[in-house]
Protein backbone atom coordinates (compact mmCIF):
# COMPACT_ATOMS: atom_id res chain seq x y z
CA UNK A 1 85.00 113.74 81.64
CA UNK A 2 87.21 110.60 81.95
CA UNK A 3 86.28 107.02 81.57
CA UNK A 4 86.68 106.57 85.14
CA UNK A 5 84.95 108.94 86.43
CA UNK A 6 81.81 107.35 84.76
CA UNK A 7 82.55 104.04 86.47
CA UNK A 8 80.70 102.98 89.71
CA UNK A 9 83.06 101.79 92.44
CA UNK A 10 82.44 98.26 92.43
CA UNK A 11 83.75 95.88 95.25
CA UNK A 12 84.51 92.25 96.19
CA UNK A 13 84.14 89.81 98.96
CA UNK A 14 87.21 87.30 99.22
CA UNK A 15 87.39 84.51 101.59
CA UNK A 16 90.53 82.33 101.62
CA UNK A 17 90.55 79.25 103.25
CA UNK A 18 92.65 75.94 103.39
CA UNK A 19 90.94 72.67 104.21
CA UNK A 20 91.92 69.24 105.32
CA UNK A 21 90.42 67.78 102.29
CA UNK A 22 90.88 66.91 98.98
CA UNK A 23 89.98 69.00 96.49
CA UNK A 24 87.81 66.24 95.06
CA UNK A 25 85.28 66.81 98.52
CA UNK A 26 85.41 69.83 98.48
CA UNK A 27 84.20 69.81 94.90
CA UNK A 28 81.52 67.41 95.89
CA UNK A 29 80.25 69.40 98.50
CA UNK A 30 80.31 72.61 95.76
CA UNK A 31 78.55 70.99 93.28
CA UNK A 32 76.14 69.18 94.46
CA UNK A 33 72.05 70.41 95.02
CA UNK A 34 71.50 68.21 97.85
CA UNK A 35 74.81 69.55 99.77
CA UNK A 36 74.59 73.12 98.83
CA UNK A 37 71.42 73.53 99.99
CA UNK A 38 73.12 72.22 103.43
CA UNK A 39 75.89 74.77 103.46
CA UNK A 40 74.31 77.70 101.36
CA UNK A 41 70.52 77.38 100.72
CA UNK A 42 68.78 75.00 98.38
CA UNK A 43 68.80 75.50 94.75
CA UNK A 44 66.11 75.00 92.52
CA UNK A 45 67.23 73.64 88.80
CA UNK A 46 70.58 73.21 89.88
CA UNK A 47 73.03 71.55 88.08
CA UNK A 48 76.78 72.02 87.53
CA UNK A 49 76.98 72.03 83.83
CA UNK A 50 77.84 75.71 81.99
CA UNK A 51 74.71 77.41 81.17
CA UNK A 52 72.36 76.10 83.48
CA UNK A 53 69.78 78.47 84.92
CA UNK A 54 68.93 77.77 88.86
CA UNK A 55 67.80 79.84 91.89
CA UNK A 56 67.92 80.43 95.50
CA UNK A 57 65.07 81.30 96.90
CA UNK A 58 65.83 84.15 100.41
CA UNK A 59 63.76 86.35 102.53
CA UNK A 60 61.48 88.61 99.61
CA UNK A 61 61.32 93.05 100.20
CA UNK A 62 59.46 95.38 98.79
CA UNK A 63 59.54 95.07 95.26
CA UNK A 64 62.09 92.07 94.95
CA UNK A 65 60.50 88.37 95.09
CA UNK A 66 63.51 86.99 97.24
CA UNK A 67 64.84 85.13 94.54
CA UNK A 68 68.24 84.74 93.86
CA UNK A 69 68.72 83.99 89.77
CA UNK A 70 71.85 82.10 89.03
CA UNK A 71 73.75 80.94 86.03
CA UNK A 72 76.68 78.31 85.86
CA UNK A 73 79.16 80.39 83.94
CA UNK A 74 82.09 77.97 84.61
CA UNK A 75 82.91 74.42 85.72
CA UNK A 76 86.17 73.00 86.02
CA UNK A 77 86.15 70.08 87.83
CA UNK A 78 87.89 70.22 91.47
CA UNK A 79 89.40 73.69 90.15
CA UNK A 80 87.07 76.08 89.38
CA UNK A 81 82.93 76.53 89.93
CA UNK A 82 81.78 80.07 88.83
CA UNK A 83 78.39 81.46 88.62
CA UNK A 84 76.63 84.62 88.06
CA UNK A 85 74.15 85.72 90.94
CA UNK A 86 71.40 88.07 90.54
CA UNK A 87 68.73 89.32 92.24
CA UNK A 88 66.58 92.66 94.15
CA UNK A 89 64.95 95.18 92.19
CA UNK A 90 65.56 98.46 91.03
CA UNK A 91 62.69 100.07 93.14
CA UNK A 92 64.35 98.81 96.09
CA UNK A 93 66.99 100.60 98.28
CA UNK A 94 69.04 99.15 101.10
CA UNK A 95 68.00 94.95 101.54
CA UNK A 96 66.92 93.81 98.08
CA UNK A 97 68.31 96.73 95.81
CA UNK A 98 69.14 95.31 92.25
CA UNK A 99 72.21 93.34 92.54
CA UNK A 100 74.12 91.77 89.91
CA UNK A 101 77.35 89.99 90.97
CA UNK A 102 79.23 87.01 90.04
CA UNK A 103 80.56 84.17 92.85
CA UNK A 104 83.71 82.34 92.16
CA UNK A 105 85.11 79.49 93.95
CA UNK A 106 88.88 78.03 92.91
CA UNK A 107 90.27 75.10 94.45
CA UNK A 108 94.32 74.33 94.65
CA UNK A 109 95.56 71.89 96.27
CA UNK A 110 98.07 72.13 99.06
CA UNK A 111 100.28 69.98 101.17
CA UNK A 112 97.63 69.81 103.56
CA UNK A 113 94.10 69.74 101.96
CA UNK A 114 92.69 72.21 99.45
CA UNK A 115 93.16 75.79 99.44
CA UNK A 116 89.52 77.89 98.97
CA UNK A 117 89.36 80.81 97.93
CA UNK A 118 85.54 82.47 96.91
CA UNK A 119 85.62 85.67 95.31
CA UNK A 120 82.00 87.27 95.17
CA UNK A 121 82.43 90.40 92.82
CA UNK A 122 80.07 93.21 91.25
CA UNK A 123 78.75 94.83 94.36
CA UNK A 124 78.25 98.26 93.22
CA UNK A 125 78.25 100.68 95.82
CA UNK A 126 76.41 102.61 97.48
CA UNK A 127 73.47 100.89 96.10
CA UNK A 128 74.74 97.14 97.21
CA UNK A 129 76.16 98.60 100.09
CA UNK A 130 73.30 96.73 102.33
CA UNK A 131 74.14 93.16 100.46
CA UNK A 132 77.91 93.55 100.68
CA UNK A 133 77.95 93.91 104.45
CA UNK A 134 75.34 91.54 105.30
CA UNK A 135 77.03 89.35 102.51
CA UNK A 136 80.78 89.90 103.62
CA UNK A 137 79.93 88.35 107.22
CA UNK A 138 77.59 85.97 105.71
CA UNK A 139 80.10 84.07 102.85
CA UNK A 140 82.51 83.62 106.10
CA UNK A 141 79.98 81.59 107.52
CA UNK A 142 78.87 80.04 104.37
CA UNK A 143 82.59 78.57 103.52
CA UNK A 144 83.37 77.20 107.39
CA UNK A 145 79.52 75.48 106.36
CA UNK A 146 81.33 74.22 103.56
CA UNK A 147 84.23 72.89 105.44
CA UNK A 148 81.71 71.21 108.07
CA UNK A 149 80.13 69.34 105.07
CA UNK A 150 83.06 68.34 102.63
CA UNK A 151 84.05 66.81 106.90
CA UNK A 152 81.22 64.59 106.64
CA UNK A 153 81.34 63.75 103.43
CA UNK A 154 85.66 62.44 104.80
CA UNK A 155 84.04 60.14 107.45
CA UNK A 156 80.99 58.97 105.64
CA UNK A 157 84.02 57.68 102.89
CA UNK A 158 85.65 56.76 105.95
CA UNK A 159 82.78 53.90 107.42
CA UNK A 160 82.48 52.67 104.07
C-alpha cells in the first residue's frame, strides 16, 4: 500500500476577488471584531495577533455545540490574515461532522483596488462533504459582505 492511497481526498474553497479599495480597508474590515461580525459572524476573543484563540458561535447539531474554534495562525498586515477553523464532532455525520480546516485571506494590490483571494482548505471528504457545499456558496457571499463593508468604511473616510 502506497502513501497515497492512505491519504483522504481533501479539498478547497477559493474565492478571488478584486476590489475598489485599498488594501489597507480591506484589511480593516478583515481584522477587525466589530466588522467581522458584520460580514461573517461575531467573534468572541477576537483579536488579530498570532496565537490568539477566538470563536464563532453557528447553528449547534447533534453532538456539536455550534461553535466554531479559531486560531490566528498568521498576520501580515494588509497582506496576509490566516487562521485555523475548527469545529463539529466526530459523532456527527452530514451538518456538524468534525471539521478541521484552515481559512486564508491574501491581499495584493492592483491598479484598481485590492485583489482577494480566500482560500478555505482541509475539507476532507466525504465526511465534510455537507460543510464544503453549504460553505462553497456561503464564502461567496461572505467576501461580496466584505466588499459591502470595506465600501462603507471608503465613504465614512470620505465625510470626514
Amino acid at each position: 500500500m502506497t502513501d497515497v492511497s492512505l491519504k483522504s481526498d481533501t479539498q478547497e474553497i477559493v474565492v478571488d476577488e478584486v476590489f475598489p479599495h485599498a488594501p489597507e480597508t480591506i484589511w480593516k474590515a478583515l481584522t477587525s471584531g466589530d466588522l467581522i461580525a458584520r460580514w461573517l459572524m461575531a467573534p468572541t476573543g477576537f483579536a488579530p495577533v498570532a496565537g490568539t484563540h477566538f470563536t464563532f458561535k453557528t447553528t449547534p447539531a447533534g453532538a456539536w455545540d455550534g461553535l466554531i474554534r479559531c486560531q490566528v495562525l498568521e498576520v501580515i498586515p494588509n497582506e496576509r490574515f490566516v487562521y485555523a477553523w475548527t469545529g463539529g464532532d466526530d459523532g456527527n455525520v452530514g451538518y456538524g461532522a468534525r471539521l478541521e480546516t484552515v481559512v486564508t485571506f491574501t491581499l495584493l494590490r492592483v491598479e484598481n483596488g485590492t485583489r482577494v483571494r480566500l482560500v478555505h482548505s482541509g475539507f476532507v471528504l466525504p465526511k465534510n462533504e455537507t460543510a464544503f457545499k453549504n460553505m462553497s456558496d456561503g464564502w461567496k457571499k461572505v467576501v461580496r459582505n466584505l466588499e459591502t463593508i470595506a465600501a462603507e468604511q471608503d465613504s465614512s473616510k470620505k465625510l470626514h
